[in-house]
PDB file of N, CA and C in Angstrom:
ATOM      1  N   UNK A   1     108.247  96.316 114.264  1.00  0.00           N
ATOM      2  CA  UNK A   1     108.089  95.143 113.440  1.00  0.00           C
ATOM      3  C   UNK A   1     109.426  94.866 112.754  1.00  0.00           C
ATOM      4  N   UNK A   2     109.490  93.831 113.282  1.00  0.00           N
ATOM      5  CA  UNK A   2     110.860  93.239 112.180  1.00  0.00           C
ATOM      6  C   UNK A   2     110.707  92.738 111.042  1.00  0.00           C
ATOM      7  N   UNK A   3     111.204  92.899 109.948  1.00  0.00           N
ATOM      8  CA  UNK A   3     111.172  92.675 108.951  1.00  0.00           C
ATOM      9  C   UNK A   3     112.185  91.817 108.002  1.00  0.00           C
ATOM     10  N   UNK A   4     113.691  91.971 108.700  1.00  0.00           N
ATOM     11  CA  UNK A   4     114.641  91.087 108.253  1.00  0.00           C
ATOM     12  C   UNK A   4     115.712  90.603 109.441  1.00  0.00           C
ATOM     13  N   UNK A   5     115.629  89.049 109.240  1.00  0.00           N
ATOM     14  CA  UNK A   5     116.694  88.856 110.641  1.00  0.00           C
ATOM     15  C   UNK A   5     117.532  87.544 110.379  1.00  0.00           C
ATOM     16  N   UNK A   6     118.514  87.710 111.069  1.00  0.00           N
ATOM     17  CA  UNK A   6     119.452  86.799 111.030  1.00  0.00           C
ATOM     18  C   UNK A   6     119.210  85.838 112.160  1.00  0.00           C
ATOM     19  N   UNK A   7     119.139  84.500 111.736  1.00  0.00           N
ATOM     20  CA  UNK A   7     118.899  83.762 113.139  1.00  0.00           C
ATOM     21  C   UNK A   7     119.506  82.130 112.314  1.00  0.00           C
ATOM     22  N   UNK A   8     120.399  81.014 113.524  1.00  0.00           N
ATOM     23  CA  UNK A   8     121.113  79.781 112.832  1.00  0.00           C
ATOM     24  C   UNK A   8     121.559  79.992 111.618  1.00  0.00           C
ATOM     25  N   UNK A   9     122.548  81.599 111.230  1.00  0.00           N
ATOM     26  CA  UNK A   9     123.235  80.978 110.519  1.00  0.00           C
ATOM     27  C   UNK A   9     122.726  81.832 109.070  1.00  0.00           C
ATOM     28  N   UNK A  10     121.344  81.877 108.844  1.00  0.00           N
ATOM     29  CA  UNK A  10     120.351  81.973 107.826  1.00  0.00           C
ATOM     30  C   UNK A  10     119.806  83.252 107.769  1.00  0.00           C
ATOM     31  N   UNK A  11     119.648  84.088 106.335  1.00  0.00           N
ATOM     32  CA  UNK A  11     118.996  85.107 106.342  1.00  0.00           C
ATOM     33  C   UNK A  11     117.120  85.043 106.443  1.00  0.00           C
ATOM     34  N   UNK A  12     116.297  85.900 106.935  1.00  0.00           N
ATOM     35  CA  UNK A  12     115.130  85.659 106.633  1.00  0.00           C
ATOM     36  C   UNK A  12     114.217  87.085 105.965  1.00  0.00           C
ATOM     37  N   UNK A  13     113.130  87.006 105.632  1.00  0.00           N
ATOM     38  CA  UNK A  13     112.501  87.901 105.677  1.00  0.00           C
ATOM     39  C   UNK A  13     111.018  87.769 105.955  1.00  0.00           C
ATOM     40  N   UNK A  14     110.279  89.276 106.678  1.00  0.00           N
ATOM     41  CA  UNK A  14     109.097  88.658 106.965  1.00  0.00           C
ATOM     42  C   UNK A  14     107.732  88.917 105.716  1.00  0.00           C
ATOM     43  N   UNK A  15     107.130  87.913 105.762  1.00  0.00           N
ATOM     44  CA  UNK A  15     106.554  87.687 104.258  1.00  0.00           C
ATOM     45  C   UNK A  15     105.083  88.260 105.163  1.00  0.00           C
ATOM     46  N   UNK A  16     103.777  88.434 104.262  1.00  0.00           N
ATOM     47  CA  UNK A  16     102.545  89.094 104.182  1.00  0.00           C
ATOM     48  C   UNK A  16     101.588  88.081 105.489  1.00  0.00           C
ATOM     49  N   UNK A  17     102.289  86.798 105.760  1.00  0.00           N
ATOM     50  CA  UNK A  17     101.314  86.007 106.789  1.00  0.00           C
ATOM     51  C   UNK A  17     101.792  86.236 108.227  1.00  0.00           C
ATOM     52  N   UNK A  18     102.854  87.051 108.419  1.00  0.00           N
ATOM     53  CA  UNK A  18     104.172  87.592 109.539  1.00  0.00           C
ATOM     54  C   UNK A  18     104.478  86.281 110.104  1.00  0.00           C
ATOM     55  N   UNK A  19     105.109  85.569 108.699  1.00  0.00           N
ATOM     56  CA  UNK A  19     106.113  84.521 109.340  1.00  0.00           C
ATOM     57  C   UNK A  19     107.343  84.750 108.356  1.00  0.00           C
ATOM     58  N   UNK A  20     108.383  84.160 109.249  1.00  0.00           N
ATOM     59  CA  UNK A  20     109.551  84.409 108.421  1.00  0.00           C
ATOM     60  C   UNK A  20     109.890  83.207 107.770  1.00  0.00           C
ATOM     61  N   UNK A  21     110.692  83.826 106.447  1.00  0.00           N
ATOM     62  CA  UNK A  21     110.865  82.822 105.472  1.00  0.00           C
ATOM     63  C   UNK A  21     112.183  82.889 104.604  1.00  0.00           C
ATOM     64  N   UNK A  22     113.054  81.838 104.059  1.00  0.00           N
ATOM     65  CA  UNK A  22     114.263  82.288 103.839  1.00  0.00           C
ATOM     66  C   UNK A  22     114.387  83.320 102.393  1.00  0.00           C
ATOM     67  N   UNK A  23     115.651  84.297 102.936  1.00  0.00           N
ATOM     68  CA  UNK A  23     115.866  85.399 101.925  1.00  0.00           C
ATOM     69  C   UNK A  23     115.747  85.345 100.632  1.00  0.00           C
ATOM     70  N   UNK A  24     116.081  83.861  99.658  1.00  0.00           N
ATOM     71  CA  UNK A  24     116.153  83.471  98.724  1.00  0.00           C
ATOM     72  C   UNK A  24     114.656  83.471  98.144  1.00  0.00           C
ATOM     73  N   UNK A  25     114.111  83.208  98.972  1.00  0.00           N
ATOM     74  CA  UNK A  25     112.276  82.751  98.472  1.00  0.00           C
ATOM     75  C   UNK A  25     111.645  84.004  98.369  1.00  0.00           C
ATOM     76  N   UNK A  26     112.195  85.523  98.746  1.00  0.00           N
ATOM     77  CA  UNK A  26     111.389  86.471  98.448  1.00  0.00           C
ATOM     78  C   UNK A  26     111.565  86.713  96.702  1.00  0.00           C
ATOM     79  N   UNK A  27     110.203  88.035  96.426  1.00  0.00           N
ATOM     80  CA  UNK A  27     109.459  88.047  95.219  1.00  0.00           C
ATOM     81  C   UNK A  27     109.429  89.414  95.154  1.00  0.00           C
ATOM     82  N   UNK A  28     108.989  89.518  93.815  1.00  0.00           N
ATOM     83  CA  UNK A  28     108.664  91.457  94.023  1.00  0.00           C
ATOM     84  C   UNK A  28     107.758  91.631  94.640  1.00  0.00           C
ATOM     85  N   UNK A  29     106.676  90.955  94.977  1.00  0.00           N
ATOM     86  CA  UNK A  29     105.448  91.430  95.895  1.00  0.00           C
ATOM     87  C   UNK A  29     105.736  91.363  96.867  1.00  0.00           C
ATOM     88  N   UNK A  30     106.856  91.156  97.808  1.00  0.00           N
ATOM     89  CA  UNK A  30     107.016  90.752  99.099  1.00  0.00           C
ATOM     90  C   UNK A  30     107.953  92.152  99.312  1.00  0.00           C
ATOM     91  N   UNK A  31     108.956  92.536  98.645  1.00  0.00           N
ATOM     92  CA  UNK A  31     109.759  93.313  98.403  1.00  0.00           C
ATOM     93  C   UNK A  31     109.026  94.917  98.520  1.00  0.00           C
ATOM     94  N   UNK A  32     108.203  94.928  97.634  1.00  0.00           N
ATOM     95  CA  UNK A  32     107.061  95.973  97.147  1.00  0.00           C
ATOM     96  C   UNK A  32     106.160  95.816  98.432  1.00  0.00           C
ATOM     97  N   UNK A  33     105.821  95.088  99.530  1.00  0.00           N
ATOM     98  CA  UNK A  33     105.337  94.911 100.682  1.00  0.00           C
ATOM     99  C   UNK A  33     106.088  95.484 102.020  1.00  0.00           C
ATOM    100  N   UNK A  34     107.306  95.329 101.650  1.00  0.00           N
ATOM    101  CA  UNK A  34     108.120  95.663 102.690  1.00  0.00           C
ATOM    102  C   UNK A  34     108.974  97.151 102.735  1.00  0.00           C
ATOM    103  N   UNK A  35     108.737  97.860 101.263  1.00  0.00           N
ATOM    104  CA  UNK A  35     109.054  98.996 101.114  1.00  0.00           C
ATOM    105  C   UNK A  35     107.562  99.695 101.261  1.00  0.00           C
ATOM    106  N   UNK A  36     106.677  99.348 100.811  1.00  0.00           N
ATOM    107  CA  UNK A  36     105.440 100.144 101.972  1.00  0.00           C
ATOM    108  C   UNK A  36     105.226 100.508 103.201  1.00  0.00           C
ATOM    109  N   UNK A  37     105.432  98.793 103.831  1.00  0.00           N
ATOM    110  CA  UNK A  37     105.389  99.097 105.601  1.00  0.00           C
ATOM    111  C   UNK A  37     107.215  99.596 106.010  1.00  0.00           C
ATOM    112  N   UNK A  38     107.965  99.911 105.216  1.00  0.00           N
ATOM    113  CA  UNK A  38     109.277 100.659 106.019  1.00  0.00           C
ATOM    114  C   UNK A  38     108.797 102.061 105.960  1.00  0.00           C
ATOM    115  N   UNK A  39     108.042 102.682 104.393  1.00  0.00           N
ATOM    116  CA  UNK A  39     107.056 104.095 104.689  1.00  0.00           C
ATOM    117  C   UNK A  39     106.170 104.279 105.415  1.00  0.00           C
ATOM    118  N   UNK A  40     105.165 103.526 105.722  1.00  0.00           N
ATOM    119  CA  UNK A  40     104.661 103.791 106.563  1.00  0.00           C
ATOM    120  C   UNK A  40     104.288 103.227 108.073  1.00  0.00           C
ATOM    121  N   UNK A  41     105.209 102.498 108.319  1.00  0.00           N
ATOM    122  CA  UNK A  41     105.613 102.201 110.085  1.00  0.00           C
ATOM    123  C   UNK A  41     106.833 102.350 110.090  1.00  0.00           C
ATOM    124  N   UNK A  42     106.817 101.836 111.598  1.00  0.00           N
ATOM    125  CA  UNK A  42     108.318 101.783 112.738  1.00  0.00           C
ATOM    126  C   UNK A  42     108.539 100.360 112.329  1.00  0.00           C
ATOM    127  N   UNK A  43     109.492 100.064 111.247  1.00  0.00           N
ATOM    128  CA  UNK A  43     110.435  98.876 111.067  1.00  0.00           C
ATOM    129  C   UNK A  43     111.790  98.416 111.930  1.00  0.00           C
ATOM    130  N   UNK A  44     112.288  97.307 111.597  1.00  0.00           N
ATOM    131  CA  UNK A  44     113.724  96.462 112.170  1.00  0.00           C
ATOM    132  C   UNK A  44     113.926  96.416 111.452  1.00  0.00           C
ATOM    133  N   UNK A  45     115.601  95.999 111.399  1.00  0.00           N
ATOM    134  CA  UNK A  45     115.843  95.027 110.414  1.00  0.00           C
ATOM    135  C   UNK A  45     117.328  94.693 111.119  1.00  0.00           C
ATOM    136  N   UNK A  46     117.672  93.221 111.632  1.00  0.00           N
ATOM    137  CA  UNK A  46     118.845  92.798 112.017  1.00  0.00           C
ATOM    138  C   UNK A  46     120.398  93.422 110.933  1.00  0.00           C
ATOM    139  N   UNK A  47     120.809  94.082 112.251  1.00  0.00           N
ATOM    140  CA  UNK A  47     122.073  94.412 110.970  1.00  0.00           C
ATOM    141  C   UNK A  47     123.501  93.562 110.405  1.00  0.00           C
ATOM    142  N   UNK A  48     123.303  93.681 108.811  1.00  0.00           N
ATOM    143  CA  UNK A  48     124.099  93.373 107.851  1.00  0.00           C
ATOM    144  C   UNK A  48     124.986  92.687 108.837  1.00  0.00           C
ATOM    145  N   UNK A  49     125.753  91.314 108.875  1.00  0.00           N
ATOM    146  CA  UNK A  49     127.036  90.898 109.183  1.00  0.00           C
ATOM    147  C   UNK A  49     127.192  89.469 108.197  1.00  0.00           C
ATOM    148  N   UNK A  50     127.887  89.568 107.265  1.00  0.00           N
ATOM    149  CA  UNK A  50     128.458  88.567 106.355  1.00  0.00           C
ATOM    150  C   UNK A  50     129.004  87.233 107.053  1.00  0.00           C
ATOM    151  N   UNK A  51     129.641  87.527 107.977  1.00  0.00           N
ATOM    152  CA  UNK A  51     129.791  86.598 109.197  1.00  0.00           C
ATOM    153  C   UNK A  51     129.066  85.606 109.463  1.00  0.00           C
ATOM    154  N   UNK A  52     127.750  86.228 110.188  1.00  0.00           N
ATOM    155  CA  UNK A  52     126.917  85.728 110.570  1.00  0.00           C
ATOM    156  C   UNK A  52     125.762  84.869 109.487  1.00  0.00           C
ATOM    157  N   UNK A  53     126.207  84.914 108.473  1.00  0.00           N
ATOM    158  CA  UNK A  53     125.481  84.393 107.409  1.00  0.00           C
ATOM    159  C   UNK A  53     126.459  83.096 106.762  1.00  0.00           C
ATOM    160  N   UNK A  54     125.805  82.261 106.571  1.00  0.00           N
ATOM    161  CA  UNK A  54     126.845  81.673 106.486  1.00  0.00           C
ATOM    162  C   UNK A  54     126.359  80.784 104.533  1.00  0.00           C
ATOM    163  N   UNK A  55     125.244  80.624 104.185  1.00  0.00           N
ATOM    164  CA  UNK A  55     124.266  80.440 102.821  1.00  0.00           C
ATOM    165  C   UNK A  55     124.941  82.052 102.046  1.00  0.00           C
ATOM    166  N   UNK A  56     126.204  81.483 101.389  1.00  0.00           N
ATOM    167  CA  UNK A  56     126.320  83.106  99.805  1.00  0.00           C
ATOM    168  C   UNK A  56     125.290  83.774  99.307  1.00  0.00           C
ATOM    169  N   UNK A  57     123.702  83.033  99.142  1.00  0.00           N
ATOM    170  CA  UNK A  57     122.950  83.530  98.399  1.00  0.00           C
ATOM    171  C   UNK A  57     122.688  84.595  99.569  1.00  0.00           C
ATOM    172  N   UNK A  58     122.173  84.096 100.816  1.00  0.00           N
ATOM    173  CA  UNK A  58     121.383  84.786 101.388  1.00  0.00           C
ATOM    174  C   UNK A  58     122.514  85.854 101.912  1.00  0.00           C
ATOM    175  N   UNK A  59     123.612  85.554 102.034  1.00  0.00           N
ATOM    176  CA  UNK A  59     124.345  87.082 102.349  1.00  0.00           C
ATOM    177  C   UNK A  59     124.048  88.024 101.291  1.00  0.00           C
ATOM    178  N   UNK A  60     124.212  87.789  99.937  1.00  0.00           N
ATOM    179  CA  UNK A  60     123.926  88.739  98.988  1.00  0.00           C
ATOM    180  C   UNK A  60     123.160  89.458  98.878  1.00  0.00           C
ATOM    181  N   UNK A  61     121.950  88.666  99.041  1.00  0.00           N
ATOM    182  CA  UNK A  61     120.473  89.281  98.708  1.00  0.00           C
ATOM    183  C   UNK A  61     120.139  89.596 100.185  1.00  0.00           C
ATOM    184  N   UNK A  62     120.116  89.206 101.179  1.00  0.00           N
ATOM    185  CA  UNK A  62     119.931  90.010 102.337  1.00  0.00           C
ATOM    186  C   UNK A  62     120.955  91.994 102.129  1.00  0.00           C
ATOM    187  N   UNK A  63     121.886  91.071 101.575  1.00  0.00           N
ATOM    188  CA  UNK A  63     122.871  92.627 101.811  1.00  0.00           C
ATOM    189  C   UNK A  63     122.083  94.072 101.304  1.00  0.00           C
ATOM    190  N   UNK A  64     122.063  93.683  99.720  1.00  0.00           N
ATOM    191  CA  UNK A  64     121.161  94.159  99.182  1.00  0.00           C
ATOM    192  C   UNK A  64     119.931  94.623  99.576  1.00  0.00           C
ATOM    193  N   UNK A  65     119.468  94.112 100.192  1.00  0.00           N
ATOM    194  CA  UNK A  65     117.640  94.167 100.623  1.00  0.00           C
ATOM    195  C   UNK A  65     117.614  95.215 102.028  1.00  0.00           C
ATOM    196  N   UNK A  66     118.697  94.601 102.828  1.00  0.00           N
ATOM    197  CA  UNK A  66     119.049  95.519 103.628  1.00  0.00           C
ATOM    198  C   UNK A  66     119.219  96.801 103.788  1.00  0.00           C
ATOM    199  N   UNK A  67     120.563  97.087 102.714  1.00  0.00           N
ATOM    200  CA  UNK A  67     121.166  98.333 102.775  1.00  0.00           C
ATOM    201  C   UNK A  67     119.690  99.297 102.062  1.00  0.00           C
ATOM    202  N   UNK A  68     118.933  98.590 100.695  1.00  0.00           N
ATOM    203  CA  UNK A  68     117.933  99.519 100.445  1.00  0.00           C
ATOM    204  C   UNK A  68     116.995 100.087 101.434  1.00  0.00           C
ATOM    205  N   UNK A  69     116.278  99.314 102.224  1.00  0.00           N
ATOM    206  CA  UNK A  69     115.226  99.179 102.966  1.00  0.00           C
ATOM    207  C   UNK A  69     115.921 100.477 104.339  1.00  0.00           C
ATOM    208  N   UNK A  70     117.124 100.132 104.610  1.00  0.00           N
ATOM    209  CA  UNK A  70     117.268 100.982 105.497  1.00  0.00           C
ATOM    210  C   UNK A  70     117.878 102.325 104.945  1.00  0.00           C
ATOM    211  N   UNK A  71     118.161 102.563 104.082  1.00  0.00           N
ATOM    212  CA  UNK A  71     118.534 103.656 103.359  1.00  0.00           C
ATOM    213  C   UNK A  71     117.079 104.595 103.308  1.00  0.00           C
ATOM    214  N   UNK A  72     116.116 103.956 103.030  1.00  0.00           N
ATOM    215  CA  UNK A  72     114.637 104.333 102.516  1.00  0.00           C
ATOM    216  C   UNK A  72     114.310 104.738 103.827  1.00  0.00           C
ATOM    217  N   UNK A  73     114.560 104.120 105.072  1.00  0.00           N
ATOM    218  CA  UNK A  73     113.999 104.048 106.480  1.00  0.00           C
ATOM    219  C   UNK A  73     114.490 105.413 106.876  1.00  0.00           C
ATOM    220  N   UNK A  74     115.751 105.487 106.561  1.00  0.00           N
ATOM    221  CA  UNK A  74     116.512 107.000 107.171  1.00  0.00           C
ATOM    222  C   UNK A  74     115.799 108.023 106.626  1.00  0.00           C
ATOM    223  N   UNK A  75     115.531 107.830 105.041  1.00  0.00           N
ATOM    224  CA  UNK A  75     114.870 109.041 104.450  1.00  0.00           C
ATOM    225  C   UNK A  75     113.712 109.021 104.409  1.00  0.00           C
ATOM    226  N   UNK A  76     112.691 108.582 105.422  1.00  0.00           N
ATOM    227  CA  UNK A  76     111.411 108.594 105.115  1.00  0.00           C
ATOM    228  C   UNK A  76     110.972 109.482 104.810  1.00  0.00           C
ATOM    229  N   UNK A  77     111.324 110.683 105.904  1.00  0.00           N
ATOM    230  CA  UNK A  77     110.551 112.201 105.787  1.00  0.00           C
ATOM    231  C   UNK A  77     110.674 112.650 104.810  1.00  0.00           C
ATOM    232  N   UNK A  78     112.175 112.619 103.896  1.00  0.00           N
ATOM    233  CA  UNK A  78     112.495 113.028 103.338  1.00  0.00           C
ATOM    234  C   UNK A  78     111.896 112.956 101.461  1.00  0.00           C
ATOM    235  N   UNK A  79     111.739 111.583 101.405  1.00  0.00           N
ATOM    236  CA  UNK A  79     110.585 110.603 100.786  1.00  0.00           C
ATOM    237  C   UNK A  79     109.376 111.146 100.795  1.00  0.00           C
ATOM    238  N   UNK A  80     108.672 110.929 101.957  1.00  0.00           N
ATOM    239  CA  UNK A  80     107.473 111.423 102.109  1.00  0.00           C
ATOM    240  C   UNK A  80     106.947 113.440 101.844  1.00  0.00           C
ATOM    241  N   UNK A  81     108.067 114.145 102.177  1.00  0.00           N
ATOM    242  CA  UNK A  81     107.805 115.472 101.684  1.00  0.00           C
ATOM    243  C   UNK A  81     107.819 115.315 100.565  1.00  0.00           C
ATOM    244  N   UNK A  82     108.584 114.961  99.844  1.00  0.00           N
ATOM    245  CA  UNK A  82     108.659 115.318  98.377  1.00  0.00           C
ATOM    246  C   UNK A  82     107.687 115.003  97.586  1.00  0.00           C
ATOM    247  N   UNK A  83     107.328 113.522  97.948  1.00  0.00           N
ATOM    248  CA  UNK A  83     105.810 112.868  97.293  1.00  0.00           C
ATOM    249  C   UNK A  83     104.819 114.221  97.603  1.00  0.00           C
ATOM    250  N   UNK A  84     104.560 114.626  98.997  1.00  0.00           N
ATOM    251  CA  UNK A  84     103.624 115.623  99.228  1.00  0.00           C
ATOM    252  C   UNK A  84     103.627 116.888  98.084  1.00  0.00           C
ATOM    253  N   UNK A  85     104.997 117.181  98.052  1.00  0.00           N
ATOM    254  CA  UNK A  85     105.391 118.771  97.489  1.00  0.00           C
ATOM    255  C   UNK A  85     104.744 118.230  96.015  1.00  0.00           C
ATOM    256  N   UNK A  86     105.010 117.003  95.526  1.00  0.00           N
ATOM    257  CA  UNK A  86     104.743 116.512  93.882  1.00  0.00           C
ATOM    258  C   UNK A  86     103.157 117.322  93.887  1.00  0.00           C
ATOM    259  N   UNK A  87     102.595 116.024  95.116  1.00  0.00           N
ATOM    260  CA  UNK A  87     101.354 116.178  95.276  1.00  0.00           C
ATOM    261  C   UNK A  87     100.532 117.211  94.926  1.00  0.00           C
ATOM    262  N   UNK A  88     100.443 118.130  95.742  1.00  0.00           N
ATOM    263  CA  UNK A  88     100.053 119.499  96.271  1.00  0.00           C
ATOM    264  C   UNK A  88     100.325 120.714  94.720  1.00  0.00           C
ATOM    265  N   UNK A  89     101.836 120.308  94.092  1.00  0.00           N
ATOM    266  CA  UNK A  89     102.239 120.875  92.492  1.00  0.00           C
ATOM    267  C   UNK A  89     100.640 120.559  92.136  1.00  0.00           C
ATOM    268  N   UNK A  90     100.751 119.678  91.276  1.00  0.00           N
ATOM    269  CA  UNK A  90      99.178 118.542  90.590  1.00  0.00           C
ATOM    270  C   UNK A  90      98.254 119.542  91.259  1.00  0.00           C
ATOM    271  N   UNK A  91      97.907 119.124  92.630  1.00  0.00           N
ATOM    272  CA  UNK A  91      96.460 119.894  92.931  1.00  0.00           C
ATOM    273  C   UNK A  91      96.442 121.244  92.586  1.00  0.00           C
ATOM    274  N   UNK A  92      97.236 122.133  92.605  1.00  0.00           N
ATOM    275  CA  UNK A  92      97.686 123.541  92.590  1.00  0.00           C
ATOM    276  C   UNK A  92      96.682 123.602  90.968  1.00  0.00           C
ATOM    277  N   UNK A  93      97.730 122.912  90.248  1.00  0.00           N
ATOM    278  CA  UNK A  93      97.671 122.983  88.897  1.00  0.00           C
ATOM    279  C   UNK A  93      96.086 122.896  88.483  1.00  0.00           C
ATOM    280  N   UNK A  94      95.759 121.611  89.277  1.00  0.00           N
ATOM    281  CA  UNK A  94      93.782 120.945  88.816  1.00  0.00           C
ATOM    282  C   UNK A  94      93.210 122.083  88.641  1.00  0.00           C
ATOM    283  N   UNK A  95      93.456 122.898  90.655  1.00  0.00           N
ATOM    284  CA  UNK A  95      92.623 123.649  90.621  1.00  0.00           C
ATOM    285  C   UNK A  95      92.708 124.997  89.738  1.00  0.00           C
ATOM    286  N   UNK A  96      93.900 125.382  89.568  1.00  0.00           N
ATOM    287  CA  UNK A  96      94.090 126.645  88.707  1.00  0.00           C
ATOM    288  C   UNK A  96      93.116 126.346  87.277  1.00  0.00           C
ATOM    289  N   UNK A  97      93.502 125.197  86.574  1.00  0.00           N
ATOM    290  CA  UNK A  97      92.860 124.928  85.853  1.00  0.00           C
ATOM    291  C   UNK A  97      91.216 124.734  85.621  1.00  0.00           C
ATOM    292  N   UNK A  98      90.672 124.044  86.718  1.00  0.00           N
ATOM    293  CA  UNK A  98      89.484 124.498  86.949  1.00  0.00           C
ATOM    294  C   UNK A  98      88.749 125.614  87.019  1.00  0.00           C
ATOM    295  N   UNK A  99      89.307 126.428  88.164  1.00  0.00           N
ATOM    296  CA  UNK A  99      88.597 128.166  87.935  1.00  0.00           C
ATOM    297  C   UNK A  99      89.024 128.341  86.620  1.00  0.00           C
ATOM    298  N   UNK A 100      89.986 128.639  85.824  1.00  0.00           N
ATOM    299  CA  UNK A 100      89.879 129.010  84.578  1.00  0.00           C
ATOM    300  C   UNK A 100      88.741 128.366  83.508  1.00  0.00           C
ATOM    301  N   UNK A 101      88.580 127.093  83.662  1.00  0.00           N
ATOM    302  CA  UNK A 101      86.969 126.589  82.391  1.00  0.00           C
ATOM    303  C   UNK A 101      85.739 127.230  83.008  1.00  0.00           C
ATOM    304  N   UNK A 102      85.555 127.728  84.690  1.00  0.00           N
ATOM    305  CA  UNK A 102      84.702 127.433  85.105  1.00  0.00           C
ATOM    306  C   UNK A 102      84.434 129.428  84.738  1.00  0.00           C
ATOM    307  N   UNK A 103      85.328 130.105  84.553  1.00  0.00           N
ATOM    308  CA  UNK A 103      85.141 131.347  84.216  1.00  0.00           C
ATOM    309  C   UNK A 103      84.586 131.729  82.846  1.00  0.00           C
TER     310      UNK A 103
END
């Protein structure tokens, strides 16, 4: 699934109806949408060329949006263990705590 692409010129991104829409018009919910599905699927994302952009805004904020999203993409596992290890701390803890009231 692609998620960000360069096409005439223009940055886009793909919004919650999977149509694309220009870079400028995204929101935190769209943002907060697209850092979910980069955790949990196989994402795209057309790479960064300033060049090829030819709208300042949308080079910026594509740049930006980019470099995060794929930064996050590289470290998924890495992301995702740690949330687990948090995880699993907490449960450790519940349950320790539990047998102890329940004694």
């Amino acid at each position: 699934m692609k998620l960000l692409k360069i096409e005439n010129s223009l940055a886009y991104y793909l919004n919650g109806s999977g149509e694309y829409e220009p870079i400028d018009k995204i929101g935190k919910e769209q943002l907060l949408r697209m850092v979910d599905l980069t955790l949990k699927e196989q994402v795209e994302f057309d790479e960064y060329n300033g060049d090829a952009i030819r709208n300042q805004a949308h080079q910026i904020i594509y740049k930006s949006v980019y470099e995060k999203l794929k930064d996050l993409s590289e470290r998924k596992d890495e992301f995702i263990d740690e949330s687990e290890r948090l995880y699993l701390k907490d449960y450790e803890r519940y349950k320790n705590n539990a047998s102890q009231q329940g004694a």
